[in-house]
Protein backbone atom coordinates (compact mmCIF):
# COMPACT_ATOMS: atom_id res chain seq x y z
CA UNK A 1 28.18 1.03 6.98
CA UNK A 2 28.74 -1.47 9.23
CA UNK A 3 31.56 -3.41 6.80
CA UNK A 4 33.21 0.04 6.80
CA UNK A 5 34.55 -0.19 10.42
CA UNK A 6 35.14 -3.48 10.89
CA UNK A 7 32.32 -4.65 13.08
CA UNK A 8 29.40 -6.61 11.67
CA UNK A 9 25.87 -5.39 11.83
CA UNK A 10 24.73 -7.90 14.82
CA UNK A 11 27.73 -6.54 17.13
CA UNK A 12 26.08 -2.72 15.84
CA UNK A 13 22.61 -4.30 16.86
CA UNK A 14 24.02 -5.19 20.62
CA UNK A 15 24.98 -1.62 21.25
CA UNK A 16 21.74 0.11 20.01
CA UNK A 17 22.00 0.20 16.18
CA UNK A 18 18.83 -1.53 15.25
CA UNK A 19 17.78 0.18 12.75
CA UNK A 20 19.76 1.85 9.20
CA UNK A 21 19.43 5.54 8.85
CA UNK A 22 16.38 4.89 6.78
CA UNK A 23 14.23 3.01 9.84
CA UNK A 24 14.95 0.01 8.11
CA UNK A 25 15.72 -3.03 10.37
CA UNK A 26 19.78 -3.55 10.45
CA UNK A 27 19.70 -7.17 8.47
CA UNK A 28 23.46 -6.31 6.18
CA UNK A 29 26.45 -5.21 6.62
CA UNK A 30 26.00 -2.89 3.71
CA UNK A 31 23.36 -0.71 5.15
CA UNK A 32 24.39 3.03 6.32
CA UNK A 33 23.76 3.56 9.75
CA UNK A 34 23.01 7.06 11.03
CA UNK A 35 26.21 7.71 14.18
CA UNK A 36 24.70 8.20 17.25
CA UNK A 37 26.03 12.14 19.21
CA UNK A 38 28.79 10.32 21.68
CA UNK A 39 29.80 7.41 19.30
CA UNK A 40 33.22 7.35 17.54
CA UNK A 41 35.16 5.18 15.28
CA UNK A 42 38.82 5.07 15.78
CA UNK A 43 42.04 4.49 14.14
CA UNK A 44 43.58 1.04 13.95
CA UNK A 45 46.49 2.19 15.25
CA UNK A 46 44.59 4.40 18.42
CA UNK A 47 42.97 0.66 19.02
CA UNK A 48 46.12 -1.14 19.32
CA UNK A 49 47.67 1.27 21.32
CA UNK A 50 44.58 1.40 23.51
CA UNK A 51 44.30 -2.66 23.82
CA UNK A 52 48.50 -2.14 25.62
CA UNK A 53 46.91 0.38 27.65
CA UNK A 54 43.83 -1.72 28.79
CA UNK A 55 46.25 -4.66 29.37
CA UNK A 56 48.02 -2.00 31.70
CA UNK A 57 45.17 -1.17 33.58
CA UNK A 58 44.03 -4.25 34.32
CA UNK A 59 47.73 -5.47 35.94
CA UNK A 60 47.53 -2.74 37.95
CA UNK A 61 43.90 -3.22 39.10
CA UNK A 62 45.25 -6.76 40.42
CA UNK A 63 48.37 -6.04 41.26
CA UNK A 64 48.37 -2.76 43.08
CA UNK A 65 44.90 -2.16 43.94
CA UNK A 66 43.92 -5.90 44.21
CA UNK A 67 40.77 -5.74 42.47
CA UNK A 68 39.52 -7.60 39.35
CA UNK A 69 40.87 -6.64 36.31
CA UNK A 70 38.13 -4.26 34.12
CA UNK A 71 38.75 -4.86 30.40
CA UNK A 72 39.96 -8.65 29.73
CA UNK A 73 40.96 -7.34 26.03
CA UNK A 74 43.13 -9.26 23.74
CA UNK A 75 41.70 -7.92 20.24
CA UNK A 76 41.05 -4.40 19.09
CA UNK A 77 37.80 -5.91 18.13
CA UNK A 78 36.96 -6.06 21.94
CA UNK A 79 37.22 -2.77 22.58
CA UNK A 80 33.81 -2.02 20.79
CA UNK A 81 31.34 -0.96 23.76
CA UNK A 82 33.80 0.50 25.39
CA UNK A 83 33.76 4.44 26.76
CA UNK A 84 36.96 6.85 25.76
CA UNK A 85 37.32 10.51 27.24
CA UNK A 86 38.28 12.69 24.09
CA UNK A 87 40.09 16.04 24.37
CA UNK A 88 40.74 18.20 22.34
CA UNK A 89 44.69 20.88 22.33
CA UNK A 90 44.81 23.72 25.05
CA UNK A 91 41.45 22.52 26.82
CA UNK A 92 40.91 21.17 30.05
CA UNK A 93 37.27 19.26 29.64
CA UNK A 94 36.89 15.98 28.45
CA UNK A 95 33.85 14.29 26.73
CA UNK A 96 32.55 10.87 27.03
CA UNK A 97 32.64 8.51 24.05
CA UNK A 98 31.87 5.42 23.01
CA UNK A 99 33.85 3.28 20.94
CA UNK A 100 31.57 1.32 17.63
CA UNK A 101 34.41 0.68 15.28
CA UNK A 102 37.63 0.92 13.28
CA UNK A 103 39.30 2.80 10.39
CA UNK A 104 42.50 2.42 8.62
CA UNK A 105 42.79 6.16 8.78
CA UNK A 106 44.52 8.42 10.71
CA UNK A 107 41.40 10.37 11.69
CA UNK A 108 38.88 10.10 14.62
CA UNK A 109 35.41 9.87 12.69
CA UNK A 110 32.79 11.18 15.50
CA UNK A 111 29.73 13.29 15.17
CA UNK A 112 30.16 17.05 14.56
CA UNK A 113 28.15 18.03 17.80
CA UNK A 114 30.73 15.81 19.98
CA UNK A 115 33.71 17.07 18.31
CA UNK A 116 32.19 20.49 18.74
CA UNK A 117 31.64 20.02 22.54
CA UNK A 118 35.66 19.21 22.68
CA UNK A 119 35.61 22.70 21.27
CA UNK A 120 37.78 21.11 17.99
CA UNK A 121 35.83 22.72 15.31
CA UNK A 122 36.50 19.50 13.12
CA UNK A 123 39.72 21.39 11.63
CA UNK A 124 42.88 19.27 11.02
CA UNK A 125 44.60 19.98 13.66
CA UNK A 126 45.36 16.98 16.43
CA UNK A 127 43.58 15.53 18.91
CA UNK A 128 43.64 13.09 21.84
CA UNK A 129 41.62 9.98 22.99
CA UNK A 130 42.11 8.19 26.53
CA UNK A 131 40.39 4.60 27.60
CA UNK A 132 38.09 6.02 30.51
CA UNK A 133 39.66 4.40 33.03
CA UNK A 134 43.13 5.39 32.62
CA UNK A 135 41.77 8.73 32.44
CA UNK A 136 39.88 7.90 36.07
CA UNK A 137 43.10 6.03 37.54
CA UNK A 138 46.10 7.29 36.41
CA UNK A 139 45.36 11.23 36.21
CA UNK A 140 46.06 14.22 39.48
CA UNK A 141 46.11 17.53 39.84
CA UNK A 142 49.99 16.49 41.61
CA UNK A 143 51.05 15.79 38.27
CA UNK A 144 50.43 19.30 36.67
CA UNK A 145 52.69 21.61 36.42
CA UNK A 146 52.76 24.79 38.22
CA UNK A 147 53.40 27.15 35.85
CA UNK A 148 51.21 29.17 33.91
CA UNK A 149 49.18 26.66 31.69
CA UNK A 150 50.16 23.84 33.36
CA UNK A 151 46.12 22.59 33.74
CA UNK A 152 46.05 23.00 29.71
CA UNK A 153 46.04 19.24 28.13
CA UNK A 154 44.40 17.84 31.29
CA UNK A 155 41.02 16.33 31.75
CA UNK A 156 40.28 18.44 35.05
CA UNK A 157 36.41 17.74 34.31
CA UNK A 158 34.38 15.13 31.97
CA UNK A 159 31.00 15.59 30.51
CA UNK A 160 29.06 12.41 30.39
CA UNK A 161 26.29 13.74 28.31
CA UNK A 162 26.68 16.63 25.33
CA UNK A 163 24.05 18.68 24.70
CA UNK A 164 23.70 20.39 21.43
CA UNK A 165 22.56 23.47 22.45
CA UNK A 166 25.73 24.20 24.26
CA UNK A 167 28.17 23.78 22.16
CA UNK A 168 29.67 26.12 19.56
CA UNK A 169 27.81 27.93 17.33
CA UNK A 170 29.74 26.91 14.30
CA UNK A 171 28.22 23.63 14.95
CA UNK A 172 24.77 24.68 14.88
CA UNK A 173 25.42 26.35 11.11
CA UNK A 174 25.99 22.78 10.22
CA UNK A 175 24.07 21.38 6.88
CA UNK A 176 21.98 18.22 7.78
CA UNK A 177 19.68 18.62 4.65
CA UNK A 178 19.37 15.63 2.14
CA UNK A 179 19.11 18.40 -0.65
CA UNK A 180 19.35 21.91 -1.26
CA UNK A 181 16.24 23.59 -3.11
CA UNK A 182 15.95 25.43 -6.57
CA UNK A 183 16.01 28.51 -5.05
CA UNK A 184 19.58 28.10 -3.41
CA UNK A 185 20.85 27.34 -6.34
CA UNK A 186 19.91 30.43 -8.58
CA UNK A 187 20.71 32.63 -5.82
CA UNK A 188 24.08 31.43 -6.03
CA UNK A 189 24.25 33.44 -9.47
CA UNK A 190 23.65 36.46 -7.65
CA UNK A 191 26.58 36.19 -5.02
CA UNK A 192 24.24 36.00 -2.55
CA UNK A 193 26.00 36.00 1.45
CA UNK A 194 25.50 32.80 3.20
CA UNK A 195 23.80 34.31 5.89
CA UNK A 196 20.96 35.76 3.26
CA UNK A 197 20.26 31.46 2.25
CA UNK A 198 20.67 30.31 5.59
CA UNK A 199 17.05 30.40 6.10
CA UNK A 200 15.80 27.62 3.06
CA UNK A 201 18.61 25.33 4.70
CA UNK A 202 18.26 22.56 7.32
CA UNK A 203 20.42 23.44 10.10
CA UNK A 204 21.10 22.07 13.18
CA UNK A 205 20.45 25.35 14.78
CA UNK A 206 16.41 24.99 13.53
CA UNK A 207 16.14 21.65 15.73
CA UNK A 208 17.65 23.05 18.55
CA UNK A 209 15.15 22.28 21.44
CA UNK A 210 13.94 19.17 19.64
CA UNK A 211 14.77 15.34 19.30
CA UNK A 212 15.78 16.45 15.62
CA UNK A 213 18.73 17.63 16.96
CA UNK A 214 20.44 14.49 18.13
CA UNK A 215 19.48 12.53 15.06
CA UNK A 216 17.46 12.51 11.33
CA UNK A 217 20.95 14.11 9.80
CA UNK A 218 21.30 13.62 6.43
CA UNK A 219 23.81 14.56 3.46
CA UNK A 220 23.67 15.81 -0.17
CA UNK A 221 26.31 13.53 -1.34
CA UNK A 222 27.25 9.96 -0.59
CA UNK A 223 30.67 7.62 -1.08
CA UNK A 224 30.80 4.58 -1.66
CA UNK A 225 33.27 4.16 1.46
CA UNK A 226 34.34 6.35 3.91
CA UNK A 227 37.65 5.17 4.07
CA UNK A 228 39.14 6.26 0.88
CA UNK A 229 39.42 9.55 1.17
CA UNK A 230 43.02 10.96 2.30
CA UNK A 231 45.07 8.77 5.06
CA UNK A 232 45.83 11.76 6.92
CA UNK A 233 45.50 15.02 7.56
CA UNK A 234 47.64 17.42 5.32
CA UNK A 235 48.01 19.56 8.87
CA UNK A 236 49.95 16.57 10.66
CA UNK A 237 51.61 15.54 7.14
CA UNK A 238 53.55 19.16 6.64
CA UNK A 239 55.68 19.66 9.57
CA UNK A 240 56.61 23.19 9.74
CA UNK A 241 54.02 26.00 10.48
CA UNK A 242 55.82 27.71 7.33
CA UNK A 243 54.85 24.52 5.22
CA UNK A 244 51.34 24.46 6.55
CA UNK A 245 51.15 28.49 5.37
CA UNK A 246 52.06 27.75 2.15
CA UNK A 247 49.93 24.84 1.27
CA UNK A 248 47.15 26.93 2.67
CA UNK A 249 48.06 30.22 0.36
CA UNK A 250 48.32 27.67 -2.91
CA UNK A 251 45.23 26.77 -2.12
CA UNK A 252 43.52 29.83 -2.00
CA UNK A 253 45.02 30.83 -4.90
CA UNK A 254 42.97 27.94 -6.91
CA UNK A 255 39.89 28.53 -5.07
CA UNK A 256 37.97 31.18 -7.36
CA UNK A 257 35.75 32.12 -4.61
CA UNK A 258 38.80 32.61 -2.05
CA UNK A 259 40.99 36.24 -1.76
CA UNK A 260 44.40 34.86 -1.35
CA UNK A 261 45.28 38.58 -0.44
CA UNK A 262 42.86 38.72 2.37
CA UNK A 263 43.71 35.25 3.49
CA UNK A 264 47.35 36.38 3.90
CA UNK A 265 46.77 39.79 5.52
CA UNK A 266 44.50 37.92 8.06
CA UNK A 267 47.40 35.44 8.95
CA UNK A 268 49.56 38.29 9.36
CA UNK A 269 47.73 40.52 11.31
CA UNK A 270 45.68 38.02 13.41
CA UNK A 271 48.79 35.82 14.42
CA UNK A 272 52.06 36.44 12.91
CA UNK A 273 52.32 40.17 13.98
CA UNK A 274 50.57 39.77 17.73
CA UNK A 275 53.09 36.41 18.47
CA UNK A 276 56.19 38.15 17.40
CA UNK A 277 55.19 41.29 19.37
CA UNK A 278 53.63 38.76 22.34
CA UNK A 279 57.47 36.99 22.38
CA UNK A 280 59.05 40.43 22.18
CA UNK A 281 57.61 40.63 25.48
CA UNK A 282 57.80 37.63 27.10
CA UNK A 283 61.67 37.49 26.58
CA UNK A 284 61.96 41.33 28.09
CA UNK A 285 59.78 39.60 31.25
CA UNK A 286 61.37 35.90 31.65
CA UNK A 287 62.18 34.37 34.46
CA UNK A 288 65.10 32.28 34.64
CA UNK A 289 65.44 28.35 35.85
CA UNK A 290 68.63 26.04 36.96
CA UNK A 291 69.71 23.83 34.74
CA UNK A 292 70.28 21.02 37.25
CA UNK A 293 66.93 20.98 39.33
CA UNK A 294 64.88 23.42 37.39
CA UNK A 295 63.45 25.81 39.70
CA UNK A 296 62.93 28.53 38.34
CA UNK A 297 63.65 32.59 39.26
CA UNK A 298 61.54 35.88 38.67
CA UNK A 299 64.78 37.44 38.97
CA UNK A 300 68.54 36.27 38.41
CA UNK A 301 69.59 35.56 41.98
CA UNK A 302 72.49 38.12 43.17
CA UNK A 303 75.19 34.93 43.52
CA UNK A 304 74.38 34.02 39.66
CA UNK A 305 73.70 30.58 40.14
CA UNK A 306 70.48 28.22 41.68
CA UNK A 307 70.55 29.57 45.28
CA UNK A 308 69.22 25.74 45.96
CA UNK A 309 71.73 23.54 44.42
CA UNK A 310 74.12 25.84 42.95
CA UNK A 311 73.70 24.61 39.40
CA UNK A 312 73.88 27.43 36.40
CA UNK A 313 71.25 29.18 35.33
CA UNK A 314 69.38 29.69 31.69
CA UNK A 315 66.68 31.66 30.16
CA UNK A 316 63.06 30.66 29.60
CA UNK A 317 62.64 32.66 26.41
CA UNK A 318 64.95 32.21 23.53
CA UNK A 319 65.93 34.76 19.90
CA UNK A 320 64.89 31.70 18.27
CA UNK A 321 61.10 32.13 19.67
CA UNK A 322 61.19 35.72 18.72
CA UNK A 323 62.23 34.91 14.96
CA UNK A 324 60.35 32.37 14.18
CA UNK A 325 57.70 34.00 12.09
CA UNK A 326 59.76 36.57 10.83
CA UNK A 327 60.91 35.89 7.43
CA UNK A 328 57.48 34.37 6.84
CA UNK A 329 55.82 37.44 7.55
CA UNK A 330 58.07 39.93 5.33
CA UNK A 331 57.55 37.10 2.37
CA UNK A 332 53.53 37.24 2.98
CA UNK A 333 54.10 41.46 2.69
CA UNK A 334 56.55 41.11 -0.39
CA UNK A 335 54.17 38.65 -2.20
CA UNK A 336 51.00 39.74 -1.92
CA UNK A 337 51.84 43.14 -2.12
CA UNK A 338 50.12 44.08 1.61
CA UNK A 339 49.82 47.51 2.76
CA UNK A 340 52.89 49.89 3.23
CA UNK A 341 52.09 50.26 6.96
CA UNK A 342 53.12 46.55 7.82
CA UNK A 343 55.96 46.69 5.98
CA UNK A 344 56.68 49.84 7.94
CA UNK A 345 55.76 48.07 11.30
CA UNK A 346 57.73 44.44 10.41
CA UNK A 347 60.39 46.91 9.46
CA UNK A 348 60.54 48.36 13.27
CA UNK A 349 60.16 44.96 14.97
CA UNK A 350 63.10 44.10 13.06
CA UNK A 351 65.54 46.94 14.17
CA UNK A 352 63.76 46.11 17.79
CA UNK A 353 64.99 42.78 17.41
CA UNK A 354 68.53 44.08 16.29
CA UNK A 355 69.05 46.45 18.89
CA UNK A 356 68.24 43.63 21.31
CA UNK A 357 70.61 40.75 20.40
CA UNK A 358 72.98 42.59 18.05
CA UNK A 359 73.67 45.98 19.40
CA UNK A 360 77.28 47.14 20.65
CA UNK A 361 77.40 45.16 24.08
CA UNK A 362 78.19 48.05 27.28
CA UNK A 363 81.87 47.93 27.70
CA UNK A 364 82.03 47.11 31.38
CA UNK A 365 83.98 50.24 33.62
CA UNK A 366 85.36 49.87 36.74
CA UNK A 367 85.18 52.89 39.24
CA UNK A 368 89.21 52.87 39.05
CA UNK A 369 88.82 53.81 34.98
CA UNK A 370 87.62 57.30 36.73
CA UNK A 371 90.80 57.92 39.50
């Protein structure tokens, strides 16, 4: 609705909204508008920050570039029209947006498909807008860092328009019917796998290939304003990973239709177990940088110090990487009573761990110990 994001319904009607989700002609505030694939509604605070940032851009248009400035923005309400590149953690493609409103929230409210094409799965975890232009201005390849993954986090290319059939398939399981038929229902009291009711379902992936698939969503059940539901996500809120495993375990545990068991051996063996192991190795492989001007060595110079500027040297790779996980994964094992054999196997990454930090250091022998 248009009185949900702080723009009326004639500012919706300059920027394409001219009908409700319905077909009806947009006359009230109060109607519920269908959101168009590359449209998103921000949070307050994201438009504040982004009216500094347009205020930015536009000195330096004039001032070092001697142009006109772009934006002229005083009020977050002005940034409605405007285009954003969103990207999502550990990517290096941005998407074009479009800016049609405003939420109190801590959450970007886009379409699935878009958030999809960011490759963000519309978990909790965080995500990143830019005003277009900053992106366009004030972003090189000079300004990455060498290193391996240093072109993560960086918009090295932008698509302008997303098309649905090339996102994700998770996004193309996604529920756009307005009600779900008899027949789902008492198949339900059979335990009957998803995949075997998929078919009496509108999907997205049915429309693929059709004008359906951009628009004519719908939903089974509707609020009476999108912005009460939680101010932010419980995955920013907890801090530690630890925190974030427990809240999700407790939750499984209420969920009748949830293994709590099954949830914790899959956190174990799909991550807990391979990044221990994975930092095992990376510290047994490090290279080494200088303090001072932080170039950095595949080897530890012969001198023992930068061979550039003299300044010490420290590792890349610390115990406290390693260890992280650790106690978190012999509590998962201890708890939910997880098979012997990765007790066994945390048992012999531990004594690993030991021999590498706490064993008897060598006792260093000169060649006169022998005359």
């Amino acid at each position: 609705k248009p009185s949900e994001i702080g723009v009326s319904h004639e500012k919706l009607r300059q920027i394409g909204y001219t009908s409700d989700m319905f077909g009806k002609p947009l006359t009230s505030d109060d109607q519920i508008c269908e959101l168009k694939v590359q449209d998103v509604i921000i949070p307050l605070k994201c438009g504040e920050y982004f009216v500094r940032v347009a205020n930015f851009i536009d000195e330096l248009l004039t001032k070092v570039y001697g142009l006109a400035p772009y934006y002229n923005i005083r009020r977050v309400e002005e940034l409605v029209g405007h285009i954003v590149v969103g990207l999502a953690p550990h990517t290096s493609v941005g998407i074009l947006g479009r800016i049609i409103g405003f939420t109190n929230l801590n959450v970007c409210y886009a379409h699935p498909i878009w958030h999809s094409a960011k490759r963000r799965d519309c978990d909790g975890d965080e995500d990143a807008l830019m005003l277009a232009l900053d992106t366009l201005i004030n972003f090189s390849r000079e300004y990455l860092p060498s290193q391996i993954g240093g072109i993560m986090d960086a918009p090295l290319l932008l698509i302008p328009v997303v098309n649905t059939a090339e996102v994700q398939r998770q996004a193309h399981d996604f529920d756009v019917a307005s009600a779900y038929p008899l027949e789902f229902y008492e198949r339900t009291w059979g335990r009957a796998e998803p995949k075997q009711l998929s078919g009496i379902i509108d999907l997205v992936g049915y429309r693929l290939g059709t004008e359906a698939q951009f628009e004519g969503f719908n939903f089974t059940t509707p609020v009476s304003n999108i912005n009460h539901g939680n101010a932010e996500s419980a995955y920013k809120r907890l801090k530690t990973m630890v925190d974030k495993l427990n809240s999700q375990l407790e939750l499984a545990e209420k969920i009748g239709a949830v293994n709590a068991r099954k949830v914790a051996l899959k956190v174990l063996t799909k991550h807990f177990i391979r990044d221990i192991a994975g930092n095992m190795r990376a510290f047994s492989t490090q290279s080494v940088r200088c303090k001072s001007c932080n170039k950095r060595y595949r080897r530890i110079p012969l001198r023992g110090v930068c061979t550039h500027c003299g300044g010490q040297l420290t590792l890349t790779v610390y115990r406290g990487g390693i260890e992280k996980y650790f106690e978190a994964a012999q509590n998962l094992v201890e708890k939910y009573k997880l098979p012997q054999y990765y007790a066994q196997r945390i048992l012999l990454v531990k004594e690993e761990i030991t021999s590498l930090f706490d064993g008897k250091k060598p006792r260093q022998i000169s060649l006169t110990d022998f005359s």
